[in-house]
C-alpha atoms as a PDB file:
ATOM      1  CA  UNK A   1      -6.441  -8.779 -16.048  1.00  0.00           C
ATOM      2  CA  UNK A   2      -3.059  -6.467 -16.323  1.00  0.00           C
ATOM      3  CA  UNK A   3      -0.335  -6.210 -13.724  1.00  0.00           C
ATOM      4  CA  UNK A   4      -1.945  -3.002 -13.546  1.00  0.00           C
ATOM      5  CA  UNK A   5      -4.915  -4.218 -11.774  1.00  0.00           C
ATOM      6  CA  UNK A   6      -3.021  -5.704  -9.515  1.00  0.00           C
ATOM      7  CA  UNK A   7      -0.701  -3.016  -8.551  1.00  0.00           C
ATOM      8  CA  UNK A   8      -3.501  -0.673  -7.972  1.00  0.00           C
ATOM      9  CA  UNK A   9      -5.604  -3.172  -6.100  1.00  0.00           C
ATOM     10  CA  UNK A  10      -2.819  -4.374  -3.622  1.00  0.00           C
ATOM     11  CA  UNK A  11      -2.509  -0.267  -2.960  1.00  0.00           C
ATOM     12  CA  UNK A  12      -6.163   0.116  -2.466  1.00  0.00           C
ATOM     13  CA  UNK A  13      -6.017  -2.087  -0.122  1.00  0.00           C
ATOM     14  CA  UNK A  14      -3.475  -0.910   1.594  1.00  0.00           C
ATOM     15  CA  UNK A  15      -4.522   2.599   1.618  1.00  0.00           C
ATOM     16  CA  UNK A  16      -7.971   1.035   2.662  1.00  0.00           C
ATOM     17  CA  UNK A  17      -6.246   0.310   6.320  1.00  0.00           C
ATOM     18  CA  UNK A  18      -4.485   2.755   6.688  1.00  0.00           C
ATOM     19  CA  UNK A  19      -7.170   5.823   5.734  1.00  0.00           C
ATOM     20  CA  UNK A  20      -9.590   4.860   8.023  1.00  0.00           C
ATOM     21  CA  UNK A  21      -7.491   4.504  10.747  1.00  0.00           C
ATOM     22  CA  UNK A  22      -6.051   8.230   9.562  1.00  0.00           C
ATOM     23  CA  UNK A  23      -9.689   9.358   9.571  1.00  0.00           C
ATOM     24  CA  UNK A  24     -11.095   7.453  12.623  1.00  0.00           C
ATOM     25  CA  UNK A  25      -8.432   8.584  15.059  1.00  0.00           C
ATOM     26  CA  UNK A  26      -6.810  12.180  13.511  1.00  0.00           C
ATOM     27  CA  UNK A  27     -10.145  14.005  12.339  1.00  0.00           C
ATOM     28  CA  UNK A  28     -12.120  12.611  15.686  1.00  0.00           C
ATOM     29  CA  UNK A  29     -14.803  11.232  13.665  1.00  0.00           C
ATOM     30  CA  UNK A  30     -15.304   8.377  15.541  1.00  0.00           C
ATOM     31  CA  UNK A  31     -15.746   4.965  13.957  1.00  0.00           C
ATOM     32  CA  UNK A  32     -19.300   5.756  13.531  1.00  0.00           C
ATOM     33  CA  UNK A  33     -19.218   9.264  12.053  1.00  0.00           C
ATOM     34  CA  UNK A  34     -16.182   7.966   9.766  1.00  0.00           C
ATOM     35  CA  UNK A  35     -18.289   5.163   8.699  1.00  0.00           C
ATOM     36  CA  UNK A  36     -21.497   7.231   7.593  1.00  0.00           C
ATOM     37  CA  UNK A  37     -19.492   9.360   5.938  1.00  0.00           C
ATOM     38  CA  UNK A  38     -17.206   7.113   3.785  1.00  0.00           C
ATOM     39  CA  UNK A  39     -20.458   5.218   3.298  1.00  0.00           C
ATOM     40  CA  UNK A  40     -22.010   7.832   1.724  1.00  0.00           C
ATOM     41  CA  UNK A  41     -19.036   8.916  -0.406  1.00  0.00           C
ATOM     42  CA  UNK A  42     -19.385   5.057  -1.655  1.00  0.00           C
ATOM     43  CA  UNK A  43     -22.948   5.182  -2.388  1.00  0.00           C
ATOM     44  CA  UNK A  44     -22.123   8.584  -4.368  1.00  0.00           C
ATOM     45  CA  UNK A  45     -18.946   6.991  -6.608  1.00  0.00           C
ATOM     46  CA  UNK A  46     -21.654   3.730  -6.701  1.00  0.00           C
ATOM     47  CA  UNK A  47     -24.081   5.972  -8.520  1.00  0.00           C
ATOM     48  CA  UNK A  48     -21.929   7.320 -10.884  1.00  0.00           C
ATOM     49  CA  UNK A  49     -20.056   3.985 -11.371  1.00  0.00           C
ATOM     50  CA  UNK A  50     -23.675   2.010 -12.381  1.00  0.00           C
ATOM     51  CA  UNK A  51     -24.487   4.849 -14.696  1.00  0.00           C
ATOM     52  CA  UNK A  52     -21.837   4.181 -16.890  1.00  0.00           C
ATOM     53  CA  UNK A  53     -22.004   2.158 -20.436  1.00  0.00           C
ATOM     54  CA  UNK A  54     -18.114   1.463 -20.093  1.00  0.00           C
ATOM     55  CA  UNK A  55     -14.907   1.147 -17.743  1.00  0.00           C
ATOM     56  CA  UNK A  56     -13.565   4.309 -16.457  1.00  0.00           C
ATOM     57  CA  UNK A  57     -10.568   4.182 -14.835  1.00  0.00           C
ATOM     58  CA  UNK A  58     -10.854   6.681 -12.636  1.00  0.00           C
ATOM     59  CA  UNK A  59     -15.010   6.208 -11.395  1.00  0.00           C
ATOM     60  CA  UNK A  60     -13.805   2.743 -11.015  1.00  0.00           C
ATOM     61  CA  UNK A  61     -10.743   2.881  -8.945  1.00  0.00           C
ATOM     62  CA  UNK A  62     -12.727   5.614  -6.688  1.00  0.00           C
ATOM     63  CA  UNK A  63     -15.113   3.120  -5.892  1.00  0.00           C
ATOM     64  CA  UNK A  64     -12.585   0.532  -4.689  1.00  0.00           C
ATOM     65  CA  UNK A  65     -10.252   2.770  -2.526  1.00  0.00           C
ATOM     66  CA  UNK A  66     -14.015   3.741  -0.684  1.00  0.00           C
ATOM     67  CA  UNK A  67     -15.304   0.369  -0.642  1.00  0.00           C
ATOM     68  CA  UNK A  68     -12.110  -0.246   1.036  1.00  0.00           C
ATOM     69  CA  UNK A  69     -12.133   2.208   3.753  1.00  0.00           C
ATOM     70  CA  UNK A  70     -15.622   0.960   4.487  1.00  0.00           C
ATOM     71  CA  UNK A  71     -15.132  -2.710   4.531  1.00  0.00           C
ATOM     72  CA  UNK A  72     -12.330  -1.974   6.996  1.00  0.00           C
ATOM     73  CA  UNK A  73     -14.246   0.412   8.990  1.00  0.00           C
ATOM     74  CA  UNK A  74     -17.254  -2.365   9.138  1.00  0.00           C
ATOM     75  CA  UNK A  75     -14.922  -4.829  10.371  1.00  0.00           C
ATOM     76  CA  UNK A  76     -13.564  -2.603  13.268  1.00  0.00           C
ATOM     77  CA  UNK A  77     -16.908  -1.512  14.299  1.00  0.00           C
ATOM     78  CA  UNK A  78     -17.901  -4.789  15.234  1.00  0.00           C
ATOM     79  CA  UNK A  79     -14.555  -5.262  16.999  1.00  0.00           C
ATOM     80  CA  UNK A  80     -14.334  -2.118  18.747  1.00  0.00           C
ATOM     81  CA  UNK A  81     -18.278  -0.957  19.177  1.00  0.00           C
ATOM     82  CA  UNK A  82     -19.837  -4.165  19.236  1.00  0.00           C
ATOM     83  CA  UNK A  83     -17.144  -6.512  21.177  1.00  0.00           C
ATOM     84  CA  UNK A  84     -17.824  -8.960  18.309  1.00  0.00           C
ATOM     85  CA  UNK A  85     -13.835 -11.311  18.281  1.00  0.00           C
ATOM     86  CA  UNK A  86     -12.146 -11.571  15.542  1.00  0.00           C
ATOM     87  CA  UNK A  87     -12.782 -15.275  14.754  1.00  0.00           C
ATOM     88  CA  UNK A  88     -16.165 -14.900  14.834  1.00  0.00           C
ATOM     89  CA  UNK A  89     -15.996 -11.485  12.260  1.00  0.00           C
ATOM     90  CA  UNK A  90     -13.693 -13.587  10.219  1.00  0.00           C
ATOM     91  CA  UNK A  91     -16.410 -16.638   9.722  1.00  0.00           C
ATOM     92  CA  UNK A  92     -19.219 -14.021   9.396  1.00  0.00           C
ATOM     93  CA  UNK A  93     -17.945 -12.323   6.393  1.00  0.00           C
ATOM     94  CA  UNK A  94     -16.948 -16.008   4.900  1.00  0.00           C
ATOM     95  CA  UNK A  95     -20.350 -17.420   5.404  1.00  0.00           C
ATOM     96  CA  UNK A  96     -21.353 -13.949   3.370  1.00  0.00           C
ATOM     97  CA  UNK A  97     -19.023 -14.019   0.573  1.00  0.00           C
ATOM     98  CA  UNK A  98     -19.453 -17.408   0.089  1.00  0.00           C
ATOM     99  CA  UNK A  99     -23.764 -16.980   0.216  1.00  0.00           C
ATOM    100  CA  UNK A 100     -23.106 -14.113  -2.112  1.00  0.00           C
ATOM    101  CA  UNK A 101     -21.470 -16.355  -4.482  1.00  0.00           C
ATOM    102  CA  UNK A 102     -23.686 -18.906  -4.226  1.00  0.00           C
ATOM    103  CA  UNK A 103     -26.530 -16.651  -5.461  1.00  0.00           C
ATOM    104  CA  UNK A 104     -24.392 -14.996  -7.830  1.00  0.00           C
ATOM    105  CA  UNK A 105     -23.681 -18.451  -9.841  1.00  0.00           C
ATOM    106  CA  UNK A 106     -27.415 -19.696  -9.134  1.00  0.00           C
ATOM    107  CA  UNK A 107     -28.876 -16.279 -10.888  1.00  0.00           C
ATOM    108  CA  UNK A 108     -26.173 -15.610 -13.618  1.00  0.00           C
ATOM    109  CA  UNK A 109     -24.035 -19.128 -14.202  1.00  0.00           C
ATOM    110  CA  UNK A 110     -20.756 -17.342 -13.926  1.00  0.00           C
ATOM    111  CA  UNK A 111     -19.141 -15.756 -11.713  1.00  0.00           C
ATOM    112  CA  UNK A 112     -16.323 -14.500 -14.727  1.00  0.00           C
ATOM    113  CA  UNK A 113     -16.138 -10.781 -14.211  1.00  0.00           C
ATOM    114  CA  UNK A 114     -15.897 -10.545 -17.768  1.00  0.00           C
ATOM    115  CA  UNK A 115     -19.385 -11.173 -18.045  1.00  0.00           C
ATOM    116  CA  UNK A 116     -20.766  -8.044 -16.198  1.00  0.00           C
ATOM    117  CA  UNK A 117     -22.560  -6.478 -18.185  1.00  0.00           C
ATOM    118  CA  UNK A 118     -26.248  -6.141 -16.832  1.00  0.00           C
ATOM    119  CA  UNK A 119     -27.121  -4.286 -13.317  1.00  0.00           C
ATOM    120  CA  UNK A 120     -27.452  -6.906 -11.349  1.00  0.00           C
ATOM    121  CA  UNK A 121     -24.283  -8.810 -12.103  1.00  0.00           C
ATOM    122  CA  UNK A 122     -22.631  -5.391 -11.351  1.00  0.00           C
ATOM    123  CA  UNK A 123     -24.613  -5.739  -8.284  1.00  0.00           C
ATOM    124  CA  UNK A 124     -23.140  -8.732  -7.351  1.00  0.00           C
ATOM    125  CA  UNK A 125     -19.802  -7.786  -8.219  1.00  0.00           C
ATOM    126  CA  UNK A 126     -19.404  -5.128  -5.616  1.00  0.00           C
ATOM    127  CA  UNK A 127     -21.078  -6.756  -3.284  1.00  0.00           C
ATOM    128  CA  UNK A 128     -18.357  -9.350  -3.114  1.00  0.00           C
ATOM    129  CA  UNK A 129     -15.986  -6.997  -2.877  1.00  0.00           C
ATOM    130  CA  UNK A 130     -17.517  -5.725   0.206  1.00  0.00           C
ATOM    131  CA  UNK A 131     -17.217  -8.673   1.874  1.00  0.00           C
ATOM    132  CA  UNK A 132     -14.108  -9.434   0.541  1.00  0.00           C
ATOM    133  CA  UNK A 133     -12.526  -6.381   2.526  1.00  0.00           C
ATOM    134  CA  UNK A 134     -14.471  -7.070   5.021  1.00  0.00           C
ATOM    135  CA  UNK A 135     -13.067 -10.147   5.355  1.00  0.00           C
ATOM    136  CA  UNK A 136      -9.462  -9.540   4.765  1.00  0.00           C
ATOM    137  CA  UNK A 137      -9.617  -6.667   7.197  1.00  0.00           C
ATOM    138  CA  UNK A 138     -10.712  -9.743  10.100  1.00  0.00           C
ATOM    139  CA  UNK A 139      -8.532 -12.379   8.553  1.00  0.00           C
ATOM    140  CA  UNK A 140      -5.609  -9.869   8.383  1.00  0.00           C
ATOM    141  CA  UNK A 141      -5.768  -8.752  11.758  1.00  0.00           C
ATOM    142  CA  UNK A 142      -6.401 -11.983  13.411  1.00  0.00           C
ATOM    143  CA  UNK A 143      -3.388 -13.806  12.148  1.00  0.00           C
ATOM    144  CA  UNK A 144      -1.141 -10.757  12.891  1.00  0.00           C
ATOM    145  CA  UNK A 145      -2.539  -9.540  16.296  1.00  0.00           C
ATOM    146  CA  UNK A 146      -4.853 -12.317  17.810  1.00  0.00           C
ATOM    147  CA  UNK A 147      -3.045 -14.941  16.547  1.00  0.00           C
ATOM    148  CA  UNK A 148       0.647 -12.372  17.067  1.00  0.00           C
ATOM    149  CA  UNK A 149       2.033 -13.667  14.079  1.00  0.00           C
ATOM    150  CA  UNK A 150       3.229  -9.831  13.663  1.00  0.00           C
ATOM    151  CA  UNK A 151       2.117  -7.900  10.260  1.00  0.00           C
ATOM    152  CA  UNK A 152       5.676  -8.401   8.012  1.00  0.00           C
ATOM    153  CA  UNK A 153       4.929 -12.360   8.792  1.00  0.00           C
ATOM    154  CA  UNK A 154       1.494 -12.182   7.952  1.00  0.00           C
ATOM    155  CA  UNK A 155       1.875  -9.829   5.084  1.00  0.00           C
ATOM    156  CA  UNK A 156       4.724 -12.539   3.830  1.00  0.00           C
ATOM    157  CA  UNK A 157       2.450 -15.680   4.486  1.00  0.00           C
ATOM    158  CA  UNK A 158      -0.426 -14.287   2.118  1.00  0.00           C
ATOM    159  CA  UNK A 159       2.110 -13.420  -0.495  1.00  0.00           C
ATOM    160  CA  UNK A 160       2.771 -16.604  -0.574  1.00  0.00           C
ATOM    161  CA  UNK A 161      -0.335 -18.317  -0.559  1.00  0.00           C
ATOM    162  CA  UNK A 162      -1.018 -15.757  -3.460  1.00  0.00           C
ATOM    163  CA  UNK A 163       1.831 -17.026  -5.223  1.00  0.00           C
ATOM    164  CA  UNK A 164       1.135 -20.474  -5.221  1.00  0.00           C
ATOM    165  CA  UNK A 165      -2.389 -19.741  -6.148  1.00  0.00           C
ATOM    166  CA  UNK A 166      -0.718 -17.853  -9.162  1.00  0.00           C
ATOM    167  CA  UNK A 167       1.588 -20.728  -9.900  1.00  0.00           C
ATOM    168  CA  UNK A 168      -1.864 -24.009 -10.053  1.00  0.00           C
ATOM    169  CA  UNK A 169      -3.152 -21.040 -12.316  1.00  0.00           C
ATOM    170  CA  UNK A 170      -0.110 -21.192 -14.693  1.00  0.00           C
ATOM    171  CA  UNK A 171       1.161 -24.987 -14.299  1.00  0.00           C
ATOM    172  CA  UNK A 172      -1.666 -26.801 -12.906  1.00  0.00           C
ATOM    173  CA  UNK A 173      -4.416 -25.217 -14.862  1.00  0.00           C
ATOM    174  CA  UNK A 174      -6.586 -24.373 -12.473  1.00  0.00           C
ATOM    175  CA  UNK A 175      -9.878 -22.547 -13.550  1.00  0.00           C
ATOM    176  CA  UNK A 176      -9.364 -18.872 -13.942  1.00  0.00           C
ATOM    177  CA  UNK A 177     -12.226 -17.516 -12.228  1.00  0.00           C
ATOM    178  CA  UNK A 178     -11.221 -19.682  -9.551  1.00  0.00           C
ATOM    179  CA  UNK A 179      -7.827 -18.183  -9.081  1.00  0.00           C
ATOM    180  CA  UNK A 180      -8.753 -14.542  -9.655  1.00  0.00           C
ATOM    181  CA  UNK A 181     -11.138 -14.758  -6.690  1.00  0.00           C
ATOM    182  CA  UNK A 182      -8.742 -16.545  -4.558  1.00  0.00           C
ATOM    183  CA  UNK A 183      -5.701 -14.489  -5.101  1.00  0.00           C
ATOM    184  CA  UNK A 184      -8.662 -11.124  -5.048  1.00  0.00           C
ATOM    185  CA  UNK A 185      -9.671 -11.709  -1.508  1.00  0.00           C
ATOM    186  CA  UNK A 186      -6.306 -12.916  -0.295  1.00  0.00           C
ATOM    187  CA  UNK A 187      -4.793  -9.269  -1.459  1.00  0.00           C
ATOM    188  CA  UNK A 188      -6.661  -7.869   0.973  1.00  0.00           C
ATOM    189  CA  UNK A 189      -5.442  -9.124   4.124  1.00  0.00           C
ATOM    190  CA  UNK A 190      -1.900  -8.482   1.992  1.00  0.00           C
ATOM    191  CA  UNK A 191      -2.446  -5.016   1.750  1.00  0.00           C
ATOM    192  CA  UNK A 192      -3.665  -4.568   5.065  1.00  0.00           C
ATOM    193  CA  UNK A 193      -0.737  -6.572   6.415  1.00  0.00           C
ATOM    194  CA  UNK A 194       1.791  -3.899   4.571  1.00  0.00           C
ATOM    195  CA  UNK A 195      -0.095  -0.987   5.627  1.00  0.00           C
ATOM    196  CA  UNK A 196       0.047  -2.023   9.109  1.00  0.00           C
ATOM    197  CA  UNK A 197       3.512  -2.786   9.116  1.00  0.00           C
ATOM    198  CA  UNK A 198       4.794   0.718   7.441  1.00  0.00           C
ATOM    199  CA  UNK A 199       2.555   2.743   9.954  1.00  0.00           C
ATOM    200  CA  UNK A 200       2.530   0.730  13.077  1.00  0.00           C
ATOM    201  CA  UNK A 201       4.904   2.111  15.494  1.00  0.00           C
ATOM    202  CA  UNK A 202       8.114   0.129  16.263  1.00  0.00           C
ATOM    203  CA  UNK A 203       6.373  -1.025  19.773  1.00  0.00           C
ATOM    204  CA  UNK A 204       3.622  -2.823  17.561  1.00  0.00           C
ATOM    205  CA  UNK A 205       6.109  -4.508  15.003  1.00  0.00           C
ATOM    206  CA  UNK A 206       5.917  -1.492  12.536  1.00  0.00           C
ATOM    207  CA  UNK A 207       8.055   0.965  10.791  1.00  0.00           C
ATOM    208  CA  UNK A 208       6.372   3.539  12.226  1.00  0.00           C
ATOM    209  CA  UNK A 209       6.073   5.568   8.900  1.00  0.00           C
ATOM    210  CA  UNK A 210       2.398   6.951   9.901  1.00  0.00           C
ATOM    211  CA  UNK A 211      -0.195   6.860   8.383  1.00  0.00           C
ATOM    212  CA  UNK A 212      -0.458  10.527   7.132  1.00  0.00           C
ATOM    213  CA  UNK A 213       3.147  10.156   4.942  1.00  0.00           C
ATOM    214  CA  UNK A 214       1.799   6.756   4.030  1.00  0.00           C
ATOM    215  CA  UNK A 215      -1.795   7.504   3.247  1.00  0.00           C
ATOM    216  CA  UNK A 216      -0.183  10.097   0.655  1.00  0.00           C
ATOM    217  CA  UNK A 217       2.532   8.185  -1.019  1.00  0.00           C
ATOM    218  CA  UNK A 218      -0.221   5.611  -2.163  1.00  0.00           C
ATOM    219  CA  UNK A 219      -2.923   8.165  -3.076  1.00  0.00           C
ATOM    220  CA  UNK A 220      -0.424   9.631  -5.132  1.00  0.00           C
ATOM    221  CA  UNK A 221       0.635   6.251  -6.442  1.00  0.00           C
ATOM    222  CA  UNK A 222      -2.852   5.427  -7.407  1.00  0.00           C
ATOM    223  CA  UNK A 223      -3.453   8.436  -8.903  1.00  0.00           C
ATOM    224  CA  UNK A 224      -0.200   7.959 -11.172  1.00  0.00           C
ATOM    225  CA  UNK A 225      -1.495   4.769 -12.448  1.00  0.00           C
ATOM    226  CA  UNK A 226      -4.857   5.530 -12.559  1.00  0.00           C
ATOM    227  CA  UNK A 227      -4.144   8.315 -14.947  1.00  0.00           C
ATOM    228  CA  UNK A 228      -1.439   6.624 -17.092  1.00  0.00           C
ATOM    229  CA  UNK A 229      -4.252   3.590 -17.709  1.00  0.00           C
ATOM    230  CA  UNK A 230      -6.905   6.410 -18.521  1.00  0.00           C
ATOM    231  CA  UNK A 231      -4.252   7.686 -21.119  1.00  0.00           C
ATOM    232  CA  UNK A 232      -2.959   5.010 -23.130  1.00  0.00           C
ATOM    233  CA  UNK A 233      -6.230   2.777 -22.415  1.00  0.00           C
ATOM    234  CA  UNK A 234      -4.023  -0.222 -21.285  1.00  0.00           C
ATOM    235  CA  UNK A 235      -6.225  -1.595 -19.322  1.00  0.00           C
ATOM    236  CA  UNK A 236      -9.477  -1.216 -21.241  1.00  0.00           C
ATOM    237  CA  UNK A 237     -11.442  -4.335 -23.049  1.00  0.00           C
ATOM    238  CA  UNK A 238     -13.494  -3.262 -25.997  1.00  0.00           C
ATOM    239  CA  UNK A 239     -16.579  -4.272 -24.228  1.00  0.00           C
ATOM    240  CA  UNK A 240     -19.284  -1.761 -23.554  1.00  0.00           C
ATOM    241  CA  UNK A 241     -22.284  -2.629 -20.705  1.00  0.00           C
ATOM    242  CA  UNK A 242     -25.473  -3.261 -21.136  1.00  0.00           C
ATOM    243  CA  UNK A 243     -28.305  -0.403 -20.081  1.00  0.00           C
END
């Protein structure tokens, strides 16, 4: 893993938040029209990402801005279409990642993403992060609205947690794996934390940036890095999949 990942994943995230809320309420799509369509433009950047031999950049990073904007959008339809509280959302989705790991380990004996390279432990891969967005979209929102810890608190609070996940990793040895899960599902309720805050109005503890302005400083952000990895390969193992 690069700082790179991490700089574009913490972005996804964030854009993640804030683009379905940008496509939910300004293009009148509703939450259900917005979520057949982004789920559709996943399972099309899915496709093309499982037909690959090899990382590439920019099939990859598609498929985790969309798998974003869904996981976020599955999380608010149960809130807002199917009454279902946040607590409850939040435990769901744990209960899921964690049965999704479960299987994972019992099928494959890792859970290392350096080991995907067969179908099905790509299979299981993105099916984590699903649920890990998911997730973090629930988690994020109940700490900073149920619970009205605000979003800058709650955005500061899983920094920190991330941190000291980072700092067992370095000083305490914890296992690797172990930590890059950790610190991957706990970026999510980060990012969606900071996107809230920068588009929120000021009555709701934001900036009040929007989400348009906002939506488009990251996309272009993304894109940046996305094509300066792509270039100069930074980011790339020599590993090629399995067929």
């Amino acid at each position: 893993m690069t700082v790179f990942f991490w700089i574009v994943k913490v972005m996804a995230t964030t854009v993640g938040e804030t683009a379905a809320d940008y496509l939910n309420t300004n293009l009148r799509l509703g939450l259900t029209g917005t979520t057949l369509l982004m789920g559709l433009l996943l399972a099309l950047a899915l496709t093309a990402q499982f037909r690959l031999k090899r990382y590439v950049p920019s099939v990859y990073w598609l498929s985790i801005v969309l798998i974003s904007v869904v996981g976020t959008l599955i999380t608010d339809n149960l809130s807002d279409n199917f009454g279902v509280s946040l607590w409850t959302s939040t435990g769901i989705f744990s209960v899921a990642l964690i049965a999704t790991f479960a299987l994972w380990y019992r099928r494959e004996g890792t859970l290392s993403i350096h080991s995907i390279f067969t179908p099905r432990r790509e299979m299981f891969y993105w099916l984590a992060i699903l649920f890990t967005f998911a997730l973090g979209t629930a988690a994020g929102d109940l700490m900073a609205e149920q619970l009205q810890l605000g979003y800058l608190p709650s955005a500061l609070i899983f920094g920190g947690v991330i941190g000291a996940v980072a700092l067992a990793h370095v000083f305490a040895r914890l296992d690797g794996v172990l930590t890059f899960w950790l610190a991957y599902i706990l970026t999510r309720p980060l990012g969606a934390s900071i996107g809230d805050y920068l588009s929120k109005g000021h009555q709701a503890g934001g900036l009040g940036l929007g989400s348009t302005p906002l939506n488009a400083a990251f996309l272009c952000s993304i894109l940046a890095v996305v094509a300066f990895l792509t270039v100069t390969r930074r980011d790339q193992a020599q590993i090629v999949k399995a067929s």
